[in-house]
N, C-alpha and C. Protein backbone atom coordinates (compact mmCIF):
# COMPACT_ATOMS: atom_id res chain seq x y z
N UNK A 1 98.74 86.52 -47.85
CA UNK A 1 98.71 87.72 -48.67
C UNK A 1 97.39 88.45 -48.43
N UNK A 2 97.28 89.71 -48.12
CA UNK A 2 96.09 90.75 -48.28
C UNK A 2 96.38 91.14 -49.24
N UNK A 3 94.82 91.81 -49.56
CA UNK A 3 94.63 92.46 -50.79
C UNK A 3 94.23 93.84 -50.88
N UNK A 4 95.07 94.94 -51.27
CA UNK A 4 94.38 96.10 -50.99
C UNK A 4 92.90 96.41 -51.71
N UNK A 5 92.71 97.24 -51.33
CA UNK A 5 91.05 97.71 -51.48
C UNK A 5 90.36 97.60 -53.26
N UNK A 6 91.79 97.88 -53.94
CA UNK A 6 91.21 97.89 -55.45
C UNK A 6 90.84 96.14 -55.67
N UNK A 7 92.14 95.50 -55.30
CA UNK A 7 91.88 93.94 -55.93
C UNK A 7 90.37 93.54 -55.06
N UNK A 8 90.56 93.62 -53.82
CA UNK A 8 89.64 93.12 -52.64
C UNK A 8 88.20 93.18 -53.42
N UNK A 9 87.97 94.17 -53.83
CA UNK A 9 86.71 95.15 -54.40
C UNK A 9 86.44 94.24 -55.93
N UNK A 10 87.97 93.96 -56.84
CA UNK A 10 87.69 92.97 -57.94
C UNK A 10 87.34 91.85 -57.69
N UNK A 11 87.62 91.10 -55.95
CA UNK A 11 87.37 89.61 -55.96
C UNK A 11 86.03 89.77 -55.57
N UNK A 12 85.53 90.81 -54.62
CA UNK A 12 83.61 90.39 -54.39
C UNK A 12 83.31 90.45 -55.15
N UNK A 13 83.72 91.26 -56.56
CA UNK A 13 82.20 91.69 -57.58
C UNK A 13 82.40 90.65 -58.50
N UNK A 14 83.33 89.73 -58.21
CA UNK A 14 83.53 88.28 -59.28
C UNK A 14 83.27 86.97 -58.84
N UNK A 15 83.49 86.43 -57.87
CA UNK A 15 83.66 85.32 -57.08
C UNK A 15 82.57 85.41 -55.56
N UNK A 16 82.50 84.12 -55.71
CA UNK A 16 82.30 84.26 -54.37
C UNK A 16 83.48 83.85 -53.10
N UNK A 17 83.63 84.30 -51.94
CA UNK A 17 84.94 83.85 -50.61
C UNK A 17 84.36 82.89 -50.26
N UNK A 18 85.15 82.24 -49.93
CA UNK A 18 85.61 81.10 -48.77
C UNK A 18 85.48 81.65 -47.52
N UNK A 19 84.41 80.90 -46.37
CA UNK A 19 84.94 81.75 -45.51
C UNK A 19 84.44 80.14 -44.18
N UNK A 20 84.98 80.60 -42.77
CA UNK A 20 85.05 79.67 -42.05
C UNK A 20 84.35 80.01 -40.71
N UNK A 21 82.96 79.24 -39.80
CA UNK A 21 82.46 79.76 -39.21
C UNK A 21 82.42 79.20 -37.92
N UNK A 22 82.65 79.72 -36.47
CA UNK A 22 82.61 78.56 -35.62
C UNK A 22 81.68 78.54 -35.09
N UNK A 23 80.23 78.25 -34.46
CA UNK A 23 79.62 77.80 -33.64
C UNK A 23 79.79 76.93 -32.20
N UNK A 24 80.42 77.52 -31.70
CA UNK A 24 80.85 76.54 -30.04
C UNK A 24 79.08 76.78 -29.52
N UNK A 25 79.07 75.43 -28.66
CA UNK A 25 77.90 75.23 -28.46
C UNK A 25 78.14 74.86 -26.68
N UNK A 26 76.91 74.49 -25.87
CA UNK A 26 77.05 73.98 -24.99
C UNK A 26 75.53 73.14 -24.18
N UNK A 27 75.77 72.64 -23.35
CA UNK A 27 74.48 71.72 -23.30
C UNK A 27 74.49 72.14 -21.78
N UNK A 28 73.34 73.01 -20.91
CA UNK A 28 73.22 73.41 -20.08
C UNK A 28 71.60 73.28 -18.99
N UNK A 29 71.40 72.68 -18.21
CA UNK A 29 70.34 72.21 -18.01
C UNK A 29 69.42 71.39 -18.64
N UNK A 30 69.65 70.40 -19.90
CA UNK A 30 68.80 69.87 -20.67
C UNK A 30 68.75 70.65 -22.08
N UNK A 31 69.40 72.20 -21.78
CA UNK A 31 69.32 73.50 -23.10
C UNK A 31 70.65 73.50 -23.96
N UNK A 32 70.08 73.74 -24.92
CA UNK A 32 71.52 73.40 -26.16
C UNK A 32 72.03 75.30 -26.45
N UNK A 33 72.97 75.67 -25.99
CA UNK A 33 73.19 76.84 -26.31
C UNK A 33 74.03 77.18 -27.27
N UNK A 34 74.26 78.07 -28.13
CA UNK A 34 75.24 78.53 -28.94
C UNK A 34 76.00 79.44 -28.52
N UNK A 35 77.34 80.09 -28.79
CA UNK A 35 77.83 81.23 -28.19
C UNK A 35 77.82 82.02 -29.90
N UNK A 36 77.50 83.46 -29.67
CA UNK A 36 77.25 84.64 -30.45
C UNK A 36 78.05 85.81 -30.26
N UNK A 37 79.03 86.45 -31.12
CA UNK A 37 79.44 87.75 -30.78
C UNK A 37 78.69 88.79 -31.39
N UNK A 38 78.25 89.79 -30.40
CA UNK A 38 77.88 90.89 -30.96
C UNK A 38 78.62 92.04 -31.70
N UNK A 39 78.91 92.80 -32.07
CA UNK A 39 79.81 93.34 -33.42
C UNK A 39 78.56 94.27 -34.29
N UNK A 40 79.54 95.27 -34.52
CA UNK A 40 79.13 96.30 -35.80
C UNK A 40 78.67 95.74 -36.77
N UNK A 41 77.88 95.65 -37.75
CA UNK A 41 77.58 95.07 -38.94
C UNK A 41 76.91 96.16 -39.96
N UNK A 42 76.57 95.97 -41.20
CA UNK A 42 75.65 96.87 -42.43
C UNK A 42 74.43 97.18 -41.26
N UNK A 43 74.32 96.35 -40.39
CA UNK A 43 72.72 96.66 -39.90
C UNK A 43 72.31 97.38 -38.73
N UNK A 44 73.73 97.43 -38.04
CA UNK A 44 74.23 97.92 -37.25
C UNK A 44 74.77 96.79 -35.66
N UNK A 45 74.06 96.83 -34.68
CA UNK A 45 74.80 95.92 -33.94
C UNK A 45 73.88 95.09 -34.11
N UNK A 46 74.81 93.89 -34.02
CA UNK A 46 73.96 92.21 -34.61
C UNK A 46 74.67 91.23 -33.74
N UNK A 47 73.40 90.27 -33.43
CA UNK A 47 74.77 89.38 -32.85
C UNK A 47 75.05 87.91 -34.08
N UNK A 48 76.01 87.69 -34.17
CA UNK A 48 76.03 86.53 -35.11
C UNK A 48 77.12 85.43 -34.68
N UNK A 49 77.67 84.40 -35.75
CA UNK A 49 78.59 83.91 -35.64
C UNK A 49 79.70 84.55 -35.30
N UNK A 50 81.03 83.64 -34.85
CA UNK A 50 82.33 84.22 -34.91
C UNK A 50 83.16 83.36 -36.15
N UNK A 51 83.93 84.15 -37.11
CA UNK A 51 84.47 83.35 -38.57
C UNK A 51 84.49 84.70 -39.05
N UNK A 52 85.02 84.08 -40.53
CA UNK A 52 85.26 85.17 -41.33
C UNK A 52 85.91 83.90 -42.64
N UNK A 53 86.70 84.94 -43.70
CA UNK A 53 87.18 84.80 -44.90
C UNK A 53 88.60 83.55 -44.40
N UNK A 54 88.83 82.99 -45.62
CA UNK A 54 90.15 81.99 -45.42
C UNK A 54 90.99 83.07 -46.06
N UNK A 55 92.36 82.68 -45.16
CA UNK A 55 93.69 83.38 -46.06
C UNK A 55 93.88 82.17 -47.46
N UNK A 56 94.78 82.66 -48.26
CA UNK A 56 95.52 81.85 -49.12
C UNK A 56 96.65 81.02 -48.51
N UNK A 57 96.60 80.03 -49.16
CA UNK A 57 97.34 78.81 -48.33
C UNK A 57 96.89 78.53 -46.90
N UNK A 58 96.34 79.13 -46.35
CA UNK A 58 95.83 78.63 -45.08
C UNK A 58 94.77 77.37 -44.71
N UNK A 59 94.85 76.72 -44.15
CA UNK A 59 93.96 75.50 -43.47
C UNK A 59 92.56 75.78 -43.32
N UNK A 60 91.72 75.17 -43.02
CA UNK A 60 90.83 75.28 -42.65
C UNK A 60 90.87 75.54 -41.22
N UNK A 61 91.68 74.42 -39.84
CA UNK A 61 91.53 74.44 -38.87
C UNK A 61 92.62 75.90 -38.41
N UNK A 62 93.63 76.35 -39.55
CA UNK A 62 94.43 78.07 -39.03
C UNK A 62 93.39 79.07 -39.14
N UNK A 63 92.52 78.69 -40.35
CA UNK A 63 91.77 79.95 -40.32
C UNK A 63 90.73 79.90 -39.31
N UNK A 64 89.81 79.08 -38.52
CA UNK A 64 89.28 78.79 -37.43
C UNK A 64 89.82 79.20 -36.44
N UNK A 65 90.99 78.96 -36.35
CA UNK A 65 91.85 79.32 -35.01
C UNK A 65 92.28 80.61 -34.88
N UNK A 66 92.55 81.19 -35.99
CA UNK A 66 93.02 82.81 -36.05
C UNK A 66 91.81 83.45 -36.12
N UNK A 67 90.32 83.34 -36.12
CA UNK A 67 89.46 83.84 -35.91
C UNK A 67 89.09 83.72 -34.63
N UNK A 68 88.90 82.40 -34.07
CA UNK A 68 89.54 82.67 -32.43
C UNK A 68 90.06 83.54 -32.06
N UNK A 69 91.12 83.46 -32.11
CA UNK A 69 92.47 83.87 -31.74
C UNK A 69 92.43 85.92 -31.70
N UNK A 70 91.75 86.05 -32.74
CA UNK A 70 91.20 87.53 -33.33
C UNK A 70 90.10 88.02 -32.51
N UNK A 71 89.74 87.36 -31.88
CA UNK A 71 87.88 87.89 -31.30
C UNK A 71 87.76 87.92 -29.90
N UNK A 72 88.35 86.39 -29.78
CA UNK A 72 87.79 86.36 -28.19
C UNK A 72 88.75 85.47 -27.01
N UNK A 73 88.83 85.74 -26.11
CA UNK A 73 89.78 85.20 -25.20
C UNK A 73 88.89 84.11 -24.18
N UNK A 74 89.50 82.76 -23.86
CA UNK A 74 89.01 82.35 -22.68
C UNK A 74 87.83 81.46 -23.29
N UNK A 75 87.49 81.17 -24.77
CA UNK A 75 87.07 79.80 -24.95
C UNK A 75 87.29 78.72 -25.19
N UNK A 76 86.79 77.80 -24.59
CA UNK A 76 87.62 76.14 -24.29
C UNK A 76 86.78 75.51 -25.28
N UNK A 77 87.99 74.75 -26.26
CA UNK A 77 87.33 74.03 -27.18
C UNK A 77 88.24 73.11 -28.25
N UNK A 78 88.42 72.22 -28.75
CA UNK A 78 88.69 71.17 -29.17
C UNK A 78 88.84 70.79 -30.74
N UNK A 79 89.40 71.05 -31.57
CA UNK A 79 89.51 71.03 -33.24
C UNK A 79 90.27 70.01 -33.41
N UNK A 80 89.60 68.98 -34.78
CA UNK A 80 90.51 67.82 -34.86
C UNK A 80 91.27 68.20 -35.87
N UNK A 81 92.61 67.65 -36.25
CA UNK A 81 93.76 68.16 -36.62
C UNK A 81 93.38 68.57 -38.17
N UNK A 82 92.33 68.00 -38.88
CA UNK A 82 91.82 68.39 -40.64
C UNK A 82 90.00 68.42 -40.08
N UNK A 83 89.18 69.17 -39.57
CA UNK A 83 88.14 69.38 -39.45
C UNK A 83 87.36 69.36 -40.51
N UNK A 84 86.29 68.66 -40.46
CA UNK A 84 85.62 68.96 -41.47
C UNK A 84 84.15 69.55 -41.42
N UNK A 85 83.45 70.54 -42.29
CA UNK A 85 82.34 71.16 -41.94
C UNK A 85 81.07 70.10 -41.28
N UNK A 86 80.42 70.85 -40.60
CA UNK A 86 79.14 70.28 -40.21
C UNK A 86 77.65 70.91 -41.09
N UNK A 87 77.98 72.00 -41.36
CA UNK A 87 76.95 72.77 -42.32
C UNK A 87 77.70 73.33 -43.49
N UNK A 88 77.04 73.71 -44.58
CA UNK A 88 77.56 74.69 -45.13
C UNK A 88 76.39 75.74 -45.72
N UNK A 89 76.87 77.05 -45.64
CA UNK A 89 75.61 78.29 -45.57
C UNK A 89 76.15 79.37 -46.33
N UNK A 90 75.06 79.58 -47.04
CA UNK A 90 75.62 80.59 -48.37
C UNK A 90 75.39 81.94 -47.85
N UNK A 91 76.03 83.16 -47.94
CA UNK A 91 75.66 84.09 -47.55
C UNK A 91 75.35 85.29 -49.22
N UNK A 92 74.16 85.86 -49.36
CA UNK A 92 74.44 86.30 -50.64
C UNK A 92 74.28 88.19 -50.60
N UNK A 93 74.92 88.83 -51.54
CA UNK A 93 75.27 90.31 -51.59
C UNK A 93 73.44 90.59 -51.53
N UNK A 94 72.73 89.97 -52.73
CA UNK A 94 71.97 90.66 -53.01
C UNK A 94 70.58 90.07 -51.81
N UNK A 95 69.92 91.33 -51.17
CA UNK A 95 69.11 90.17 -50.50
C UNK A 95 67.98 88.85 -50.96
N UNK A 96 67.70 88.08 -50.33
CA UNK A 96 67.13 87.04 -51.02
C UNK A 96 66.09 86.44 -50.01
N UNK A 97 65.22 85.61 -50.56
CA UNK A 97 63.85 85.40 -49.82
C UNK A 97 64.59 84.48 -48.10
N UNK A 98 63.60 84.86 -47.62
CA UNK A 98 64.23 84.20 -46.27
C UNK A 98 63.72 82.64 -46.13
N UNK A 99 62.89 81.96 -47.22
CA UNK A 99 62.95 80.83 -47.58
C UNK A 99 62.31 80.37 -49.17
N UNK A 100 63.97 80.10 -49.89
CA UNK A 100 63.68 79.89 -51.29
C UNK A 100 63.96 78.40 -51.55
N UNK A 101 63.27 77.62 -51.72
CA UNK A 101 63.14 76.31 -52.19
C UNK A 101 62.84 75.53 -51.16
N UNK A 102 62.77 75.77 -49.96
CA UNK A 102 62.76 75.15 -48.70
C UNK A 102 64.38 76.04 -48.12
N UNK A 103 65.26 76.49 -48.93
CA UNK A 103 66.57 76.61 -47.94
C UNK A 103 66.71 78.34 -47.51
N UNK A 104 66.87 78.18 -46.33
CA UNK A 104 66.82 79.92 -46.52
C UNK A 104 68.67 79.92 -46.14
N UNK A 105 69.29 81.37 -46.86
CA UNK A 105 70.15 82.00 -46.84
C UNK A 105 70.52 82.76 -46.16
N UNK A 106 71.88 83.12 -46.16
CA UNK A 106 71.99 84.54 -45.53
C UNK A 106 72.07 86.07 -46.55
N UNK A 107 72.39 86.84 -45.28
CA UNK A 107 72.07 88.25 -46.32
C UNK A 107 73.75 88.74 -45.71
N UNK A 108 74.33 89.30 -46.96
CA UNK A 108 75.57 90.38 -46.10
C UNK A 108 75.86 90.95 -47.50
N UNK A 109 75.67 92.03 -47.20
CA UNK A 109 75.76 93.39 -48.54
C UNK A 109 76.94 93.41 -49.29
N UNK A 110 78.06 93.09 -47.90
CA UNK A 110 79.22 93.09 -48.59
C UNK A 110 79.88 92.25 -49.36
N UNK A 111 79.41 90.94 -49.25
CA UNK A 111 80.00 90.05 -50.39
C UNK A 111 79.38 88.39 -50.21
N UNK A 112 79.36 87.94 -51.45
CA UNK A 112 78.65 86.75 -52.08
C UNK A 112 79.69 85.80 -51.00
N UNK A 113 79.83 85.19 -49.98
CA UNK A 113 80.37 84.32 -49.32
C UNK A 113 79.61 82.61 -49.07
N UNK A 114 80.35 81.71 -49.28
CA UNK A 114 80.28 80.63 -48.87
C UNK A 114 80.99 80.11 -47.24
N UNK A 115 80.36 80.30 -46.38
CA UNK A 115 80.65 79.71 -45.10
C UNK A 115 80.48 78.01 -45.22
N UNK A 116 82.25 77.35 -44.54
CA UNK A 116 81.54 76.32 -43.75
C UNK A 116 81.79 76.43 -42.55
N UNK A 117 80.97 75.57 -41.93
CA UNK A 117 80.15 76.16 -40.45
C UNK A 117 80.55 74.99 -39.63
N UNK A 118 81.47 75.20 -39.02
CA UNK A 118 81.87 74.08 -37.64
C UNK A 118 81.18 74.10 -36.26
N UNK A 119 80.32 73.29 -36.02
CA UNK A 119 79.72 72.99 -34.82
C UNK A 119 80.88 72.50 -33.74
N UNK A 120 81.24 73.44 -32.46
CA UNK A 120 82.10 72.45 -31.28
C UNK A 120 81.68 72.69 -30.24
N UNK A 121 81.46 71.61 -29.35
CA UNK A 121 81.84 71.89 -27.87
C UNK A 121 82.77 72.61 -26.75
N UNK A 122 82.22 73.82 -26.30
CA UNK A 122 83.11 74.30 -26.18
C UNK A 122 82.18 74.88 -24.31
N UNK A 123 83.39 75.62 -23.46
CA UNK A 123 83.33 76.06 -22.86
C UNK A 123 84.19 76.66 -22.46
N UNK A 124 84.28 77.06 -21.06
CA UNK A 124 85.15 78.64 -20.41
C UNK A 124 84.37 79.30 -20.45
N UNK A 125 85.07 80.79 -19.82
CA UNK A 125 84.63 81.93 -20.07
C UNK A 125 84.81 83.10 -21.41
N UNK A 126 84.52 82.74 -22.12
CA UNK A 126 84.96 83.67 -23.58
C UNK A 126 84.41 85.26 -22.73
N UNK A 127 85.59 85.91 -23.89
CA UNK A 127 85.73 87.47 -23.57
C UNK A 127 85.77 88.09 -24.82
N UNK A 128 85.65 88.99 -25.35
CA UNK A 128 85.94 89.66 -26.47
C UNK A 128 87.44 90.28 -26.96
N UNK A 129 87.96 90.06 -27.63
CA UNK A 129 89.52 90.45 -27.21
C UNK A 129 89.25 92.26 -27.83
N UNK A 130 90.27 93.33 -26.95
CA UNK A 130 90.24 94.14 -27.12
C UNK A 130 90.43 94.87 -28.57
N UNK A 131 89.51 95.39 -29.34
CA UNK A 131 89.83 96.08 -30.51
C UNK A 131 89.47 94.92 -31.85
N UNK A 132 89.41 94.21 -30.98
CA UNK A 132 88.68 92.79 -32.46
C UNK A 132 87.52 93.11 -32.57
N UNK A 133 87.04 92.71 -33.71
CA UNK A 133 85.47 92.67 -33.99
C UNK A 133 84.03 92.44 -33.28
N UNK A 134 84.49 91.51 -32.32
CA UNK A 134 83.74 91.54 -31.51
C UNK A 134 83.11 92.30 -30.36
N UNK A 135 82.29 92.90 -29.91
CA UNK A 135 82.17 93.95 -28.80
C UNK A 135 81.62 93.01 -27.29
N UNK A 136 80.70 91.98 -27.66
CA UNK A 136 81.27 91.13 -26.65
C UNK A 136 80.60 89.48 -26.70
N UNK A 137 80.38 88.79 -25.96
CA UNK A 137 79.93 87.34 -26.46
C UNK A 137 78.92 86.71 -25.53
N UNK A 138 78.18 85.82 -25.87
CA UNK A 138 76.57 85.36 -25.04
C UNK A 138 76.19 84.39 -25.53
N UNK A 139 75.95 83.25 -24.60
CA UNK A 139 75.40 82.07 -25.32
C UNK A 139 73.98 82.32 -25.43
N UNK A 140 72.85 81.98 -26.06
CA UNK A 140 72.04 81.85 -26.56
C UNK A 140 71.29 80.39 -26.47
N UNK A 141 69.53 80.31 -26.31
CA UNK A 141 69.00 78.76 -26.44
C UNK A 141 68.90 78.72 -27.61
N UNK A 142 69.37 77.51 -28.48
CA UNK A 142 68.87 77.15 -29.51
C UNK A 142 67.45 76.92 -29.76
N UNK A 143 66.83 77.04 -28.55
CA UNK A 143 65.15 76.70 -28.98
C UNK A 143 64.73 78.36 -29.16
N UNK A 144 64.91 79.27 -28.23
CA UNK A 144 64.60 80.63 -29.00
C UNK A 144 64.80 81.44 -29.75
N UNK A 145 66.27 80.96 -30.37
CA UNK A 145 67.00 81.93 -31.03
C UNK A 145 65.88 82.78 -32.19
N UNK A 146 65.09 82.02 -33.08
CA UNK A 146 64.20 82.53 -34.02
C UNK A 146 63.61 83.51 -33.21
N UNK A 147 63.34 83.96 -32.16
CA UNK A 147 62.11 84.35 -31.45
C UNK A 147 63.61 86.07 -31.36
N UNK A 148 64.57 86.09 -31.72
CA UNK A 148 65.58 87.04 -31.72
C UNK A 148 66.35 87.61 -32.96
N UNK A 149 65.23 87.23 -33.93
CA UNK A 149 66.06 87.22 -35.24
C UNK A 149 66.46 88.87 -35.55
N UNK A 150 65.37 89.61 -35.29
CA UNK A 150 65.83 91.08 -35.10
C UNK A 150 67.18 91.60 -34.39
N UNK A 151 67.78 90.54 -33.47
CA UNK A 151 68.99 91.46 -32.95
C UNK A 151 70.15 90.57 -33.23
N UNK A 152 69.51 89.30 -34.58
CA UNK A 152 71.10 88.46 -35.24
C UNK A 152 71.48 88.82 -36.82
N UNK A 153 72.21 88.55 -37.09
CA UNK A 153 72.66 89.29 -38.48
C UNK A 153 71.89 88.37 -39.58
N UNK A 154 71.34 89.12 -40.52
CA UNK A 154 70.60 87.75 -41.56
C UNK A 154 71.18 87.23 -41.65
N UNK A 155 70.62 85.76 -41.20
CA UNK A 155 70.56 84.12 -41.90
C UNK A 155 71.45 83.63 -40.52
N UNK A 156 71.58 84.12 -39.25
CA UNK A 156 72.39 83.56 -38.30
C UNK A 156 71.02 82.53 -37.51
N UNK A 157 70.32 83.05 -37.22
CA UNK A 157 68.89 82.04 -37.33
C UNK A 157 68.82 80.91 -37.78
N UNK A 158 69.11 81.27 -38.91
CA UNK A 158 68.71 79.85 -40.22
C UNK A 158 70.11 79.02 -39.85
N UNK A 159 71.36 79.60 -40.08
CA UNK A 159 72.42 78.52 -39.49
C UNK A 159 72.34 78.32 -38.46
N UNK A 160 72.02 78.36 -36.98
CA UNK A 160 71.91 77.94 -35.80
C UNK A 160 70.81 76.61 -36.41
N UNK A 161 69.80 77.30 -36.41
CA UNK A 161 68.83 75.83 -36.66
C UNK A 161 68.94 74.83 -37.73
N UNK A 162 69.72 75.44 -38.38
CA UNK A 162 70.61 74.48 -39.51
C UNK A 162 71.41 73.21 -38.59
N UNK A 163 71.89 73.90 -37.73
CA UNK A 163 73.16 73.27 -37.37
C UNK A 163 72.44 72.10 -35.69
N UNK A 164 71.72 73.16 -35.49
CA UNK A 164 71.19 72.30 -34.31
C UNK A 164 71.14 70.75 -33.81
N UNK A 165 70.37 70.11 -34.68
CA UNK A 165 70.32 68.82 -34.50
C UNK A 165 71.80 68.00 -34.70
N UNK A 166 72.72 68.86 -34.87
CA UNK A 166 73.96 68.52 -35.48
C UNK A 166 74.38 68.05 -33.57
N UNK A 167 74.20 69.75 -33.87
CA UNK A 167 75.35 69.26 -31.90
C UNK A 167 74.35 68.96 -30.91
N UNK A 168 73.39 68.12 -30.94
CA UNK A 168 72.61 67.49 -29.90
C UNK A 168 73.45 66.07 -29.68
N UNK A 169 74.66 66.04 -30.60
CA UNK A 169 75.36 64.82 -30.79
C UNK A 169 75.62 64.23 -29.49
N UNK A 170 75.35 63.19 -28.63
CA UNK A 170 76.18 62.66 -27.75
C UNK A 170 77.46 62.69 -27.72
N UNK A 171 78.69 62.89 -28.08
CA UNK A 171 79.33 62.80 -28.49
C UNK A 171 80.38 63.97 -28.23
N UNK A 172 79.44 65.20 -28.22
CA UNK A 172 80.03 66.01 -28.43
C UNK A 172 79.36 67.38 -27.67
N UNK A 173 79.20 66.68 -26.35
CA UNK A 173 79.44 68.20 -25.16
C UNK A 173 80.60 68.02 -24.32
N UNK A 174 80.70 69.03 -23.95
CA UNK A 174 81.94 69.34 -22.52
C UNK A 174 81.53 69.30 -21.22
């Protein structure tokens, strides 16, 4: 079910979304990379995660996959049949310190969201699919990403290095 613009507009200014984030990663010369789509944003072009909002009744691993499926063509990658998060990262309307208690957040104007954040191994050639959100896609070192925070969407920084030590996993390159 979608929601037209009146309800849509009642659920940000009440709740916070559900929403689902993928991080495909890759391990390349000794370098841990992330892949990033660049895309329109409040800030203008940013590069960030690829994810978004859960449908109703939908899975965790459909809504992962239809955000795939929505963005980008030609990435190779692996979901176990009930996935479960590797991070989870708050994104909040109003902006907020870029480190409050020790945890820093994200920023997105448009709505109070809870991401969880799936770290995978992934490879291919990812493409941007035509007319999706994405404008196009780039892996990134996890050791510089901070050193780029100006051209990632707030708090995509903070979840990469959130997540980092996650997928250094043996376990889990391609």
């Amino acid at each position: 079910m979608w929601l037209d613009e009146s309800r849509w507009e009642l659920v940000r200014d009440s709740v916070p979304v559900p929403c689902v984030d993928l991080i495909p990663f890759r391990v390349r010369d000794d370098r841990t990379e992330v892949g990033l789509i660049e895309r329109e944003s409040p800030f203008g072009l940013r590069w960030c995660q690829l994810g978004g909002r859960l449908r109703l009744g939908e899975t965790l691993r459909d809504g992962l996959l239809r955000h795939v499926a929505h963005t980008l063509t030609g990435l190779e990658f692996e979901l176990a049949v009930d996935p479960q998060p590797d991070y989870v990262m708050q994104w909040f309307r109003d902006e907020v310190p870029a480190d409050r208690d020790g945890v820093e957040y994200g920023y997105d104007p448009r709505v109070h969201a809870v991401a969880l954040c799936f770290a995978v191994a992934a490879g291919g050639d990812p493409v941007a699919v035509e007319g999706g959100e994405a404008l196009r896609f780039a892996w990134f070192d996890v050791a510089t990403i901070r050193a780029r925070d100006d051209e990632l969407w707030p708090g995509t920084a903070a979840m990469v290095t959130a997540v980092s030590g996650l997928i250094n996993r043996p376990e889990s390159s391609l």
